[in-house]
N, C-alpha and C. Protein backbone atom coordinates (compact mmCIF):
# COMPACT_ATOMS: atom_id res chain seq x y z
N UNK A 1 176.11 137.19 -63.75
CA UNK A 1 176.48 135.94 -64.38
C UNK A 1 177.24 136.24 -65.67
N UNK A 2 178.18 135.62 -65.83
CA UNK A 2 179.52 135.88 -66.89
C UNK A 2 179.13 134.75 -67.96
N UNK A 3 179.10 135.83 -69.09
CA UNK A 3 178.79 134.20 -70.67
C UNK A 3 180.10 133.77 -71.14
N UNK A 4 180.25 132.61 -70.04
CA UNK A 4 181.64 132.03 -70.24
C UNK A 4 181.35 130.26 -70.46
N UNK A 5 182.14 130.07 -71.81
CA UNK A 5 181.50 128.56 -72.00
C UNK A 5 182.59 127.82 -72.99
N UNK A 6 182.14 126.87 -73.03
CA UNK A 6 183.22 126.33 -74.29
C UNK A 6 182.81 125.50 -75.68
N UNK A 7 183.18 125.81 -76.14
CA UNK A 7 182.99 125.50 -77.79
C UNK A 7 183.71 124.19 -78.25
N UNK A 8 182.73 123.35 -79.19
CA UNK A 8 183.34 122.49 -79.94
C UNK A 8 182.27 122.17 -81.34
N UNK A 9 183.40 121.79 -82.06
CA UNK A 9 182.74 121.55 -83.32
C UNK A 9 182.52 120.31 -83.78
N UNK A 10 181.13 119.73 -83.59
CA UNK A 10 181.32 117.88 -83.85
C UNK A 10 181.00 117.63 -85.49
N UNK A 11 180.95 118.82 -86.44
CA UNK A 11 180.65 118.37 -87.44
C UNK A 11 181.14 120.14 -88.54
N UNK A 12 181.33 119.76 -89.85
CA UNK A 12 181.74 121.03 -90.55
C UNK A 12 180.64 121.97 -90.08
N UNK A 13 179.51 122.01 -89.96
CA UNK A 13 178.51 123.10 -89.84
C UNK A 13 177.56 123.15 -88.65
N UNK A 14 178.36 122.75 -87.29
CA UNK A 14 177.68 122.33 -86.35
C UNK A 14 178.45 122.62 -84.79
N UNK A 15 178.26 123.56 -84.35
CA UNK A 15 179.21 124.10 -83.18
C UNK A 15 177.76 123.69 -81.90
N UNK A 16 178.87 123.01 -80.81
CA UNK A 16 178.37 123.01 -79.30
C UNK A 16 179.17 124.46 -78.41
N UNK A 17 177.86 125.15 -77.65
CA UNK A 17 178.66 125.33 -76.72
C UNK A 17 177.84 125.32 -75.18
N UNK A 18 179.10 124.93 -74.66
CA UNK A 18 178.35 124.72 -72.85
C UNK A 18 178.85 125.65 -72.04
N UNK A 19 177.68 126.51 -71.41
CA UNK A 19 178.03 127.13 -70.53
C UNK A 19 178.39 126.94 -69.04
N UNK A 20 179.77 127.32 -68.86
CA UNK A 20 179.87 127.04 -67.86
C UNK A 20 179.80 127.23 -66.07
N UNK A 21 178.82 128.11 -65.84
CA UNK A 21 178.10 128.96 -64.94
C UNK A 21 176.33 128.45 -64.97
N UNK A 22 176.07 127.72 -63.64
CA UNK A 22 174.47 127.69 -63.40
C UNK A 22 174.40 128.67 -63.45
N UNK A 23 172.69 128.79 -63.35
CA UNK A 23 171.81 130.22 -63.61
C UNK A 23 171.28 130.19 -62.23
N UNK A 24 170.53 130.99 -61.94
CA UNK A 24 170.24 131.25 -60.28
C UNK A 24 169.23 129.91 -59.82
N UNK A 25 168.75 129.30 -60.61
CA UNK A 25 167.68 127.67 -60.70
C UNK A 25 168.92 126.59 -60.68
N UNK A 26 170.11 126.69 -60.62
CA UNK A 26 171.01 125.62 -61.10
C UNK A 26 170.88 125.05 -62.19
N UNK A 27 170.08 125.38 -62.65
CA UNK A 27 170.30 124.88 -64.16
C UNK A 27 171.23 124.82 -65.03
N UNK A 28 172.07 123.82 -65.41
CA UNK A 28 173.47 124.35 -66.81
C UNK A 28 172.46 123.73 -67.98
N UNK A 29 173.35 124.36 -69.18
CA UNK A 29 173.02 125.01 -70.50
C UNK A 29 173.74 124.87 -71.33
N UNK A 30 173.60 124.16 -72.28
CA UNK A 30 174.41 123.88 -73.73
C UNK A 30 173.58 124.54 -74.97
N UNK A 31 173.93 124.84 -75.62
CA UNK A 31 173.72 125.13 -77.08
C UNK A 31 174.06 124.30 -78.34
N UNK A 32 173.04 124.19 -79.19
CA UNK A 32 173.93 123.09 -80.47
C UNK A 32 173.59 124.31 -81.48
N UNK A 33 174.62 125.58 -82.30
CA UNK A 33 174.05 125.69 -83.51
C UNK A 33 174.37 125.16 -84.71
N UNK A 34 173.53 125.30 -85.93
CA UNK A 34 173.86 125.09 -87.11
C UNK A 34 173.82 125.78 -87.97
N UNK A 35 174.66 125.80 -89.09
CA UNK A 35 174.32 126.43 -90.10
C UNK A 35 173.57 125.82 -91.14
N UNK A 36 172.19 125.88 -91.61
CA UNK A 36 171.89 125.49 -92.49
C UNK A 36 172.22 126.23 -93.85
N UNK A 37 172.01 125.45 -95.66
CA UNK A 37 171.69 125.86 -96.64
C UNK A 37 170.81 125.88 -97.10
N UNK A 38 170.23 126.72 -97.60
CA UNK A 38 168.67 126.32 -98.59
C UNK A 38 169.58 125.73 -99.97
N UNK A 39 169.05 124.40 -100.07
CA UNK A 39 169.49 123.61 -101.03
C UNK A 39 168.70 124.04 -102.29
N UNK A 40 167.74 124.73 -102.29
CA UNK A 40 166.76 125.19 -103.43
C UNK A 40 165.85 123.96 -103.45
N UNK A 41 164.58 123.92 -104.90
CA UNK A 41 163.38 123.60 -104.96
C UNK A 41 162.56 124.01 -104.06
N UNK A 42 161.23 123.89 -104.60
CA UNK A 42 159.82 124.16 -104.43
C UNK A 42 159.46 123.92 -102.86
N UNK A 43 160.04 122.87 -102.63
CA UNK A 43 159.83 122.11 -100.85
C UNK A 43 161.01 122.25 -99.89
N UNK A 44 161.87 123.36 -100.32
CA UNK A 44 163.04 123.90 -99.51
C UNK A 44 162.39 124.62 -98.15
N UNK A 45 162.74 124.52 -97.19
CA UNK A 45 161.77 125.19 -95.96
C UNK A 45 162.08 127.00 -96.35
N UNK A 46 163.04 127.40 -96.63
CA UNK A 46 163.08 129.20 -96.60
C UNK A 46 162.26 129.23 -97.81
N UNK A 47 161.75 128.16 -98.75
CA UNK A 47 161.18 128.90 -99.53
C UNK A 47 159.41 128.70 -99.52
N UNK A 48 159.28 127.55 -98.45
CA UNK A 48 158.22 127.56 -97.80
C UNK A 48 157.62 128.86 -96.80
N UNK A 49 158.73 128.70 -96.22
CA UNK A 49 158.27 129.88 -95.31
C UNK A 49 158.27 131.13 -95.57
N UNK A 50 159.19 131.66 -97.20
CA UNK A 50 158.33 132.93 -97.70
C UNK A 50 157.01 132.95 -98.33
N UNK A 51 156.82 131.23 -98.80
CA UNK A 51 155.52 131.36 -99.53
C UNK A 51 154.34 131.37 -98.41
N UNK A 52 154.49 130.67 -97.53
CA UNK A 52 153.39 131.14 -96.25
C UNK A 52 153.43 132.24 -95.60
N UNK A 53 154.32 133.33 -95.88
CA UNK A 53 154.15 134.37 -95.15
C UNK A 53 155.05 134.65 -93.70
N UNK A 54 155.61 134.04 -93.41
CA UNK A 54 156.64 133.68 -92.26
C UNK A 54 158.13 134.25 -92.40
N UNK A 55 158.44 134.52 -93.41
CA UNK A 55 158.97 134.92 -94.10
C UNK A 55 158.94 136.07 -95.02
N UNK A 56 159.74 137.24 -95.40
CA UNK A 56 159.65 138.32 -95.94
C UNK A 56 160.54 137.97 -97.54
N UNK A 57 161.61 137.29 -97.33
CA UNK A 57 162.47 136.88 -98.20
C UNK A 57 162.83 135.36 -98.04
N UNK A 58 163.42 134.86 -99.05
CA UNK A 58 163.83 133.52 -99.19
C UNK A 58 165.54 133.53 -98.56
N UNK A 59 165.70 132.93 -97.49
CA UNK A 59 167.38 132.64 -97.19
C UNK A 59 168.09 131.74 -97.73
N UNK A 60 169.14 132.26 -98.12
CA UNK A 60 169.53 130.96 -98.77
C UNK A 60 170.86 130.14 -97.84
N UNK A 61 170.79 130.70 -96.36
CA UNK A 61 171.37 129.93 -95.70
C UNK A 61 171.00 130.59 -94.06
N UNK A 62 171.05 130.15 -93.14
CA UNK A 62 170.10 130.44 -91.78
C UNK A 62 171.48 129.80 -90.51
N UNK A 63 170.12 130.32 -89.26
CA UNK A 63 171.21 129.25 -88.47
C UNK A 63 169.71 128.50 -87.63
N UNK A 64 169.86 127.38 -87.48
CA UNK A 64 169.28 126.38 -86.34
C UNK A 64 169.41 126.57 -84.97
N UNK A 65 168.96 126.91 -83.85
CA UNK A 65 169.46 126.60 -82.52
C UNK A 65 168.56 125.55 -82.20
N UNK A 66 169.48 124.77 -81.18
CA UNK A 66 168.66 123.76 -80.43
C UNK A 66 169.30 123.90 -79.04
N UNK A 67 168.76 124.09 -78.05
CA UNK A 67 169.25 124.24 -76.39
C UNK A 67 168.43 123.06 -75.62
N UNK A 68 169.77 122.75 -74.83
CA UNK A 68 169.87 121.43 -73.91
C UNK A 68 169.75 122.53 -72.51
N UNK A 69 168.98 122.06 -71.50
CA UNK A 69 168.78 122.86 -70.42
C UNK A 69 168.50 121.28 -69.25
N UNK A 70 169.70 120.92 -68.22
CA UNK A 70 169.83 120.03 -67.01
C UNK A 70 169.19 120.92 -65.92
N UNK A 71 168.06 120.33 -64.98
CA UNK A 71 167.84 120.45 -64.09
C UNK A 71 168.72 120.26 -63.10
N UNK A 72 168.12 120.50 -61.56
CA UNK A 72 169.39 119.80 -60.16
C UNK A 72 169.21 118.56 -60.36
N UNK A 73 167.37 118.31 -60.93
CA UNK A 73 167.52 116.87 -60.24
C UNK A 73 168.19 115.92 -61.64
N UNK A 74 169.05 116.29 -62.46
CA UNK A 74 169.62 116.13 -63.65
C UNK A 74 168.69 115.65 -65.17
N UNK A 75 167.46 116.29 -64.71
CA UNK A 75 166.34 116.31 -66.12
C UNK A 75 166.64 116.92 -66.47
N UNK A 76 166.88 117.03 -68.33
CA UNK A 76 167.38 117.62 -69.10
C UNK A 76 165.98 117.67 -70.33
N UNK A 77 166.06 119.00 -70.66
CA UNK A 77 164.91 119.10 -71.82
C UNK A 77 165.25 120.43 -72.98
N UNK A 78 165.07 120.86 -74.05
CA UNK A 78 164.81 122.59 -74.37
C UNK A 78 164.18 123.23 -74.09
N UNK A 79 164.79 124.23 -73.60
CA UNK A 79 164.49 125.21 -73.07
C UNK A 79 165.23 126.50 -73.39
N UNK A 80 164.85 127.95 -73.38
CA UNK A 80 165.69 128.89 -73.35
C UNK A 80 166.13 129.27 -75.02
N UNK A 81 165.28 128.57 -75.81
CA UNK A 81 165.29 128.84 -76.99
C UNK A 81 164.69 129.90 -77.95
N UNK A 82 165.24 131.14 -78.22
CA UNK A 82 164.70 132.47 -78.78
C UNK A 82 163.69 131.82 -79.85
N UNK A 83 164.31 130.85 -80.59
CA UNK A 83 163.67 130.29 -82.49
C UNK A 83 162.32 129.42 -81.80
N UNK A 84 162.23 128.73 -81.00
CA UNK A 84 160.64 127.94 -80.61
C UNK A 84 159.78 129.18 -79.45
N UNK A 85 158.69 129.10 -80.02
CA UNK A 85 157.72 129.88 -78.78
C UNK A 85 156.32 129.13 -78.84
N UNK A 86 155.62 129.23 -77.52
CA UNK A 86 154.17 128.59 -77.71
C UNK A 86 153.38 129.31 -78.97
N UNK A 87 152.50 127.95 -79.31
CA UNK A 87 151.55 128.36 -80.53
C UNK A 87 150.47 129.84 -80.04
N UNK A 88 149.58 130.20 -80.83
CA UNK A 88 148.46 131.37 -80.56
C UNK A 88 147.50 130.45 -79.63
N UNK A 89 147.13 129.16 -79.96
CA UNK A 89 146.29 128.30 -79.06
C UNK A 89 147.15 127.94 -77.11
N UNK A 90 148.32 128.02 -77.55
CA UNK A 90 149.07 127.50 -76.18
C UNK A 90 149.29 125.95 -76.22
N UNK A 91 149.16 125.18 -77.60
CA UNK A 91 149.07 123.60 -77.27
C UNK A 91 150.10 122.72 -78.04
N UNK A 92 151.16 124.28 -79.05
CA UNK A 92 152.41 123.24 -79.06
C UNK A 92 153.41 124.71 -79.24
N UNK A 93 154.62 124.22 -79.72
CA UNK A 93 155.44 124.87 -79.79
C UNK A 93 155.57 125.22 -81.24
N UNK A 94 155.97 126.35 -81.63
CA UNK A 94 155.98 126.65 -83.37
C UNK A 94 157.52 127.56 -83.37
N UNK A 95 157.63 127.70 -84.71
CA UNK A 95 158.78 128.92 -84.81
C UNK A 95 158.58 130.03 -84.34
N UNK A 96 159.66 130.34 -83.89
CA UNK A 96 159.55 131.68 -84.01
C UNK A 96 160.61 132.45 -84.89
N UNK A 97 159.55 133.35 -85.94
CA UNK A 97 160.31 133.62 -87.25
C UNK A 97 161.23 134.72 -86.77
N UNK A 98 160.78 135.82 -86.02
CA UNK A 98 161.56 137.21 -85.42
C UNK A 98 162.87 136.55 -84.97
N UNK A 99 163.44 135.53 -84.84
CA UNK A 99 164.82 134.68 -84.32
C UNK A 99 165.51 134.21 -85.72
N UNK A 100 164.68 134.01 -86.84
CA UNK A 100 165.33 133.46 -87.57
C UNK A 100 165.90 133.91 -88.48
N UNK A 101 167.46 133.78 -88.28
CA UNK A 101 167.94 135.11 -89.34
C UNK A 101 168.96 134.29 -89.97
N UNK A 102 169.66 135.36 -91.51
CA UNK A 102 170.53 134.68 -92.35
C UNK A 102 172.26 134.37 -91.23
N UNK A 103 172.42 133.48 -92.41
CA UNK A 103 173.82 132.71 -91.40
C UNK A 103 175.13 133.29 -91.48
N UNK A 104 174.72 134.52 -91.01
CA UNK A 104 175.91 135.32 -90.74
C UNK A 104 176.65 134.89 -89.52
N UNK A 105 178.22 135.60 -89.21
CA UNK A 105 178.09 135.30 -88.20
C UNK A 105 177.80 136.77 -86.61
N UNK A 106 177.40 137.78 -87.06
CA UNK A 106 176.91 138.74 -86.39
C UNK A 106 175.40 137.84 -86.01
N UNK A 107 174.63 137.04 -86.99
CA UNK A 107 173.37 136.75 -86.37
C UNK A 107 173.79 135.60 -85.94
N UNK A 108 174.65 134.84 -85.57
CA UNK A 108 174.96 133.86 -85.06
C UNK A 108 175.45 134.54 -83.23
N UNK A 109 175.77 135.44 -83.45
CA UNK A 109 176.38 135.62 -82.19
C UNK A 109 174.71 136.24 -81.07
N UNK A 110 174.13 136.83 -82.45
CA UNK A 110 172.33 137.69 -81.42
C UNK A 110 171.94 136.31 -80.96
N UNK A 111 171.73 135.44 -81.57
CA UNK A 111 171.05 134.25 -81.30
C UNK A 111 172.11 133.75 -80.04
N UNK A 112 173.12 133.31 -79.96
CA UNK A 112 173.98 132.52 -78.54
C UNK A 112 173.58 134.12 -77.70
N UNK A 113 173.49 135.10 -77.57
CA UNK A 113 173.68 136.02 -76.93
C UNK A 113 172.14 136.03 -75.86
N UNK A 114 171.19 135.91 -77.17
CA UNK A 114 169.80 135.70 -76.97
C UNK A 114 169.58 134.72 -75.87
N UNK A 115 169.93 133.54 -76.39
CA UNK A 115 169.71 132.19 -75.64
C UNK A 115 170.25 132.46 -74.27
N UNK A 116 171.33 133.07 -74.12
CA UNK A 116 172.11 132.87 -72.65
C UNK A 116 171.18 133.66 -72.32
N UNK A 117 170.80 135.23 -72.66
CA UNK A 117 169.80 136.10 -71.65
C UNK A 117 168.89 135.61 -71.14
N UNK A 118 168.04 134.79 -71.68
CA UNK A 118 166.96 133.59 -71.50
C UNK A 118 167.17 132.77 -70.11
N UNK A 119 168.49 131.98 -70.49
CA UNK A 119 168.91 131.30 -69.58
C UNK A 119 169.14 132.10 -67.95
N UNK A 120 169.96 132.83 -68.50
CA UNK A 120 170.35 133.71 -67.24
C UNK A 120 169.33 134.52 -66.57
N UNK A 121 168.38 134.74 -66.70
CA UNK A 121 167.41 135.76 -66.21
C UNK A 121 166.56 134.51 -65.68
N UNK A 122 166.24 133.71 -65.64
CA UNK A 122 165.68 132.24 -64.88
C UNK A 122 165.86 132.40 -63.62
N UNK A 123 164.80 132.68 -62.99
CA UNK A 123 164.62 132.33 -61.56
C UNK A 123 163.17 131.79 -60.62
N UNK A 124 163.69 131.63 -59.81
CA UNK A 124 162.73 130.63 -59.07
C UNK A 124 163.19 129.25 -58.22
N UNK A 125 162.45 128.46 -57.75
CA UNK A 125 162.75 127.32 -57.37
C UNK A 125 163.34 126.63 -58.20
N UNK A 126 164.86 125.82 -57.61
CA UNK A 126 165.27 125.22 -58.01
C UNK A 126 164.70 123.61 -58.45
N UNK A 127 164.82 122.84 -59.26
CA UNK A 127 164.00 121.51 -59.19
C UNK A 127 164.01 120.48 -57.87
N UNK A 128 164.90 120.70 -57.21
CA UNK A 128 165.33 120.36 -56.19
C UNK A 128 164.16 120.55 -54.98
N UNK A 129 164.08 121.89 -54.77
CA UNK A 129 163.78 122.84 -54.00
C UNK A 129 161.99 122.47 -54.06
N UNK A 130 161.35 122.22 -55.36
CA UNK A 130 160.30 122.66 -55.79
C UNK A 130 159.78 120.73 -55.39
N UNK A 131 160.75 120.25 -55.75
CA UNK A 131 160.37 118.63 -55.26
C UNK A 131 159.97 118.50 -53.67
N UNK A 132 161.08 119.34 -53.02
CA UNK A 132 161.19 118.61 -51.47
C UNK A 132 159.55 119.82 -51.20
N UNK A 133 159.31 120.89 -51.54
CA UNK A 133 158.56 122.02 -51.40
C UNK A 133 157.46 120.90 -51.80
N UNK A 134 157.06 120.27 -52.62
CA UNK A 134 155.92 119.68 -52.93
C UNK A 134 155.85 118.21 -51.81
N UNK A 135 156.67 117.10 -51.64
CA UNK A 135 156.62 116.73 -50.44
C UNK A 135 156.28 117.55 -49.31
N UNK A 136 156.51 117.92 -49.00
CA UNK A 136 156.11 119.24 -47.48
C UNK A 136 154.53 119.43 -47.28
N UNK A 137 154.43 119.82 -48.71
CA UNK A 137 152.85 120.08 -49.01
C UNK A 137 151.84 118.96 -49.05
N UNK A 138 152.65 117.93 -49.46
CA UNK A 138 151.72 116.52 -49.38
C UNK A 138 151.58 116.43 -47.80
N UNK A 139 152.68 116.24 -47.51
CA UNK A 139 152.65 115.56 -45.73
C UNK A 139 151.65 116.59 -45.17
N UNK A 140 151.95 118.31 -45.37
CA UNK A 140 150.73 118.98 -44.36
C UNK A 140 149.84 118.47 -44.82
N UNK A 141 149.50 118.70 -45.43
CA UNK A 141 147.82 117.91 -46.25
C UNK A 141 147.22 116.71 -45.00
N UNK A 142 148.12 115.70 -44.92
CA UNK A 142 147.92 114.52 -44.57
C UNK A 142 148.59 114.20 -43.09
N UNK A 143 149.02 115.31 -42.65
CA UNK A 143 149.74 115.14 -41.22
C UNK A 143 150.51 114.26 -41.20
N UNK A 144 151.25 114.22 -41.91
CA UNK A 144 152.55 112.85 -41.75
C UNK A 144 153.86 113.94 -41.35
N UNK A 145 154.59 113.41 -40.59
CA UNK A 145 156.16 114.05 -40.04
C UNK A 145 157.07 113.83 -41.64
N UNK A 146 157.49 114.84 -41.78
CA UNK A 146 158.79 114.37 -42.74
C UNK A 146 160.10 114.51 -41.92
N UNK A 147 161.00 113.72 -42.41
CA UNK A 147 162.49 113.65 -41.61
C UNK A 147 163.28 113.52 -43.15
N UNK A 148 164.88 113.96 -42.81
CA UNK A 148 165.75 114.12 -43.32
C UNK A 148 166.57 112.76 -43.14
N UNK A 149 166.61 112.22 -42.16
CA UNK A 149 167.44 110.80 -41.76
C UNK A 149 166.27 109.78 -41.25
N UNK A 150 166.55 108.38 -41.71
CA UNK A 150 166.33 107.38 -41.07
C UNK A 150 166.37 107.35 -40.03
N UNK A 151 165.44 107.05 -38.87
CA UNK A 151 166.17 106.97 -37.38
C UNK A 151 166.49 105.32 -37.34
N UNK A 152 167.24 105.52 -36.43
CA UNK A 152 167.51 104.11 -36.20
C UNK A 152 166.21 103.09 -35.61
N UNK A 153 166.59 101.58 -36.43
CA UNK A 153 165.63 100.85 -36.13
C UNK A 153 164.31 101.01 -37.06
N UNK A 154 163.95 101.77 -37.64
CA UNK A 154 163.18 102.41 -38.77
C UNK A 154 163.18 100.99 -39.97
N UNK A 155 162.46 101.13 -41.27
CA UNK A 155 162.80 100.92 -42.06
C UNK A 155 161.75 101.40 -43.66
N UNK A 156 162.26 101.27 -44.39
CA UNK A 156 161.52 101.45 -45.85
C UNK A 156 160.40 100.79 -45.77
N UNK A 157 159.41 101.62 -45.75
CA UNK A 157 158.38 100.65 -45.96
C UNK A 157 157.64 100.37 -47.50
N UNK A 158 158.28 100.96 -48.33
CA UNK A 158 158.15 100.85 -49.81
C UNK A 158 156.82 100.78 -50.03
N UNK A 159 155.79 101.74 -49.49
CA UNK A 159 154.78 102.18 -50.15
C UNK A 159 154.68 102.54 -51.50
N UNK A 160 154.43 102.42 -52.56
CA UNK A 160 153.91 102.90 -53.78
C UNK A 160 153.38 104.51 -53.93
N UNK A 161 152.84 104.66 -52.61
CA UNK A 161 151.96 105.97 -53.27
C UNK A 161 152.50 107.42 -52.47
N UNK A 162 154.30 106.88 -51.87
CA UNK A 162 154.69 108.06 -51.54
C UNK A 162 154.84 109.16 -52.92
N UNK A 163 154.74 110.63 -52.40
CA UNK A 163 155.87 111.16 -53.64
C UNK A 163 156.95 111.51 -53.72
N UNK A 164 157.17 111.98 -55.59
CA UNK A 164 158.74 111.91 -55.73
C UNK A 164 159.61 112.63 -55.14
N UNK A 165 160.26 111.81 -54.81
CA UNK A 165 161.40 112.82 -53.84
C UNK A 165 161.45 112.49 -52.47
N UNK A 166 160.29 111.70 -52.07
CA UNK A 166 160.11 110.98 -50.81
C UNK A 166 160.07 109.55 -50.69
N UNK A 167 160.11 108.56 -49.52
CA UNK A 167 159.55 107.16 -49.64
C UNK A 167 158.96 106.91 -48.13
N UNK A 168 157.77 106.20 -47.88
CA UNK A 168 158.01 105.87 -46.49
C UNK A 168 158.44 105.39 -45.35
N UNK A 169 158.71 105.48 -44.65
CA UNK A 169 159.19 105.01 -43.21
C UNK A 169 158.95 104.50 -42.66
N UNK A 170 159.02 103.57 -41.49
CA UNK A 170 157.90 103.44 -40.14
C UNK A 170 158.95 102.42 -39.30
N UNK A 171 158.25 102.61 -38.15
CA UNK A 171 159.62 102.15 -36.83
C UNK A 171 159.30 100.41 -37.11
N UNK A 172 157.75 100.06 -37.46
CA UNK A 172 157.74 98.35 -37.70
C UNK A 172 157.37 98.12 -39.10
N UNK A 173 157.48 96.93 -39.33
CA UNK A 173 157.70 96.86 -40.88
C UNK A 173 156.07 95.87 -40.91
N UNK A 174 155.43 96.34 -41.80
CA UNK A 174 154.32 96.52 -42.80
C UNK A 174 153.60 95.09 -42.85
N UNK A 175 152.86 95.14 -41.70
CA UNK A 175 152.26 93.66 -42.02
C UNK A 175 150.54 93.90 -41.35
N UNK A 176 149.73 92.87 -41.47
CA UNK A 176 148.26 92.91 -40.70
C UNK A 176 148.41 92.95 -39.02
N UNK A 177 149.14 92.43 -38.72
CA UNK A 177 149.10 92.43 -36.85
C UNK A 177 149.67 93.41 -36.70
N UNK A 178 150.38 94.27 -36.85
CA UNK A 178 150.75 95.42 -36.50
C UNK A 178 150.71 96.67 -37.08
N UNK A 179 149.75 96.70 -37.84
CA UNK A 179 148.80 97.98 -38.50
C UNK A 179 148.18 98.87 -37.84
N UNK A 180 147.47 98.01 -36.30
CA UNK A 180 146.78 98.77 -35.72
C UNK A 180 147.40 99.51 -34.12
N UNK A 181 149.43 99.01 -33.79
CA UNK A 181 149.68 98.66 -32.93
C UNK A 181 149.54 100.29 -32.72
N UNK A 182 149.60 100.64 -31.47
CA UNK A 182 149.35 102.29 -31.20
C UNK A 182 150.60 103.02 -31.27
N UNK A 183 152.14 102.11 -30.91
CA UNK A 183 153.45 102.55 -31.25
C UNK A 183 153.64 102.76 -32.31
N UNK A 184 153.30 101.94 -33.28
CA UNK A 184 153.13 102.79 -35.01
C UNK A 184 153.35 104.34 -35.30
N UNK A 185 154.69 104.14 -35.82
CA UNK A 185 154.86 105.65 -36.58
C UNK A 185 155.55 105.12 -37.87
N UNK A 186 154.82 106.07 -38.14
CA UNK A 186 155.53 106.58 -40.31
C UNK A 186 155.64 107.95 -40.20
N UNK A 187 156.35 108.07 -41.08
CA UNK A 187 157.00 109.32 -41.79
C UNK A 187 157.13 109.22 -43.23
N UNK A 188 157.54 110.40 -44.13
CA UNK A 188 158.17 110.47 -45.33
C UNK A 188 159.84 110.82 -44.70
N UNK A 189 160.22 110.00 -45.65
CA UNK A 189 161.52 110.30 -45.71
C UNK A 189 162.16 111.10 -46.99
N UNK A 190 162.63 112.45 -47.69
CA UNK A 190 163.40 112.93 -48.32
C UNK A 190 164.13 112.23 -48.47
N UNK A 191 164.18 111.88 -50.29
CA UNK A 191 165.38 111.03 -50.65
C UNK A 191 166.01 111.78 -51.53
């Protein structure tokens, strides 16, 4: 996979870039960095975070990453971000200080360099893949047929408690007299 992407600048201290190559998950990948300043005083964050220890020295200017990461099924969240890692408990996300460096632009480039390795080394089921894979698993469970097409004469039977990625089917449509008829078939249908 080639780190080939494109750049834009929506603000003096604020570069996008989108890569333009999925990762082996289909996932695409944007980047927002920034350059911050430590504006100085007491409640400046670099000078917080040398006084807590997070910190070795006070910066007096850094960079921000924030990463946009689209699923297939086009959910988009962060992800792939060197600067956030899970807490010591596992129950939120915190800094991560070993990422956070002065706003050069050599540490501007470890950090986009960082992020893409992240990105790019991602594998597994696609969201796609992992949806229709979890339908599959419902229906064995429950012996229901899944199909790819409507057959003809069929229709939606707009159950509520199919899952995502599926809806149900059935050759007659959804009423008390014919609940029990023995021609009765349903399916999930992949949507």
């Amino acid at each position: 996979m080639k780190k080939e992407y494109t750049v834009e600048q929506s603000a003096e201290k604020v570069w996008w870039y989108k890569f333009t190559e999925p990762n082996a998950k289909g996932e695409t990948f944007t980047i927002e960095l920034s350059l911050c300043t430590n504006w100085g005083g007491s409640h400046a964050l670099p000078v917080l975070w040398k006084q807590h220890g997070y910190m070795d020295r006070v910066l007096e200017t850094y960079w921000c990453i924030s990463t946009y990461m689209t699923d297939t099924e086009g959910r988009g969240w962060g992800a792939y971000n060197p600067q956030s890692k899970r807490s010591e408990d596992g129950k939120r996300a915190v800094i991560n200080f070993d990422w956070m460096f002065e706003g050069t632009e050599e540490n501007k480039e470890r950090l986009i360099d960082e992020a893409f390795r992240l990105f790019s080394i991602a594998t597994g089921e696609t969201a796609t893949e992992e949806k229709y894979r979890k339908v599959r698993e419902y229906a064995e469970e429950r012996n229901i047929e899944v199909l790819t097409e409507m057959p003809e004469g069929w229709v939606n039977l707009g159950y509520c408690t199919a899952p995502t990625g599926s809806t149900y089917i059935g050759n007659m449509k959804p009423n008390f007299h014919n609940l029990k008829d023995v021609n009765r078939r349903e399916a999930l249908l992949l949507v």
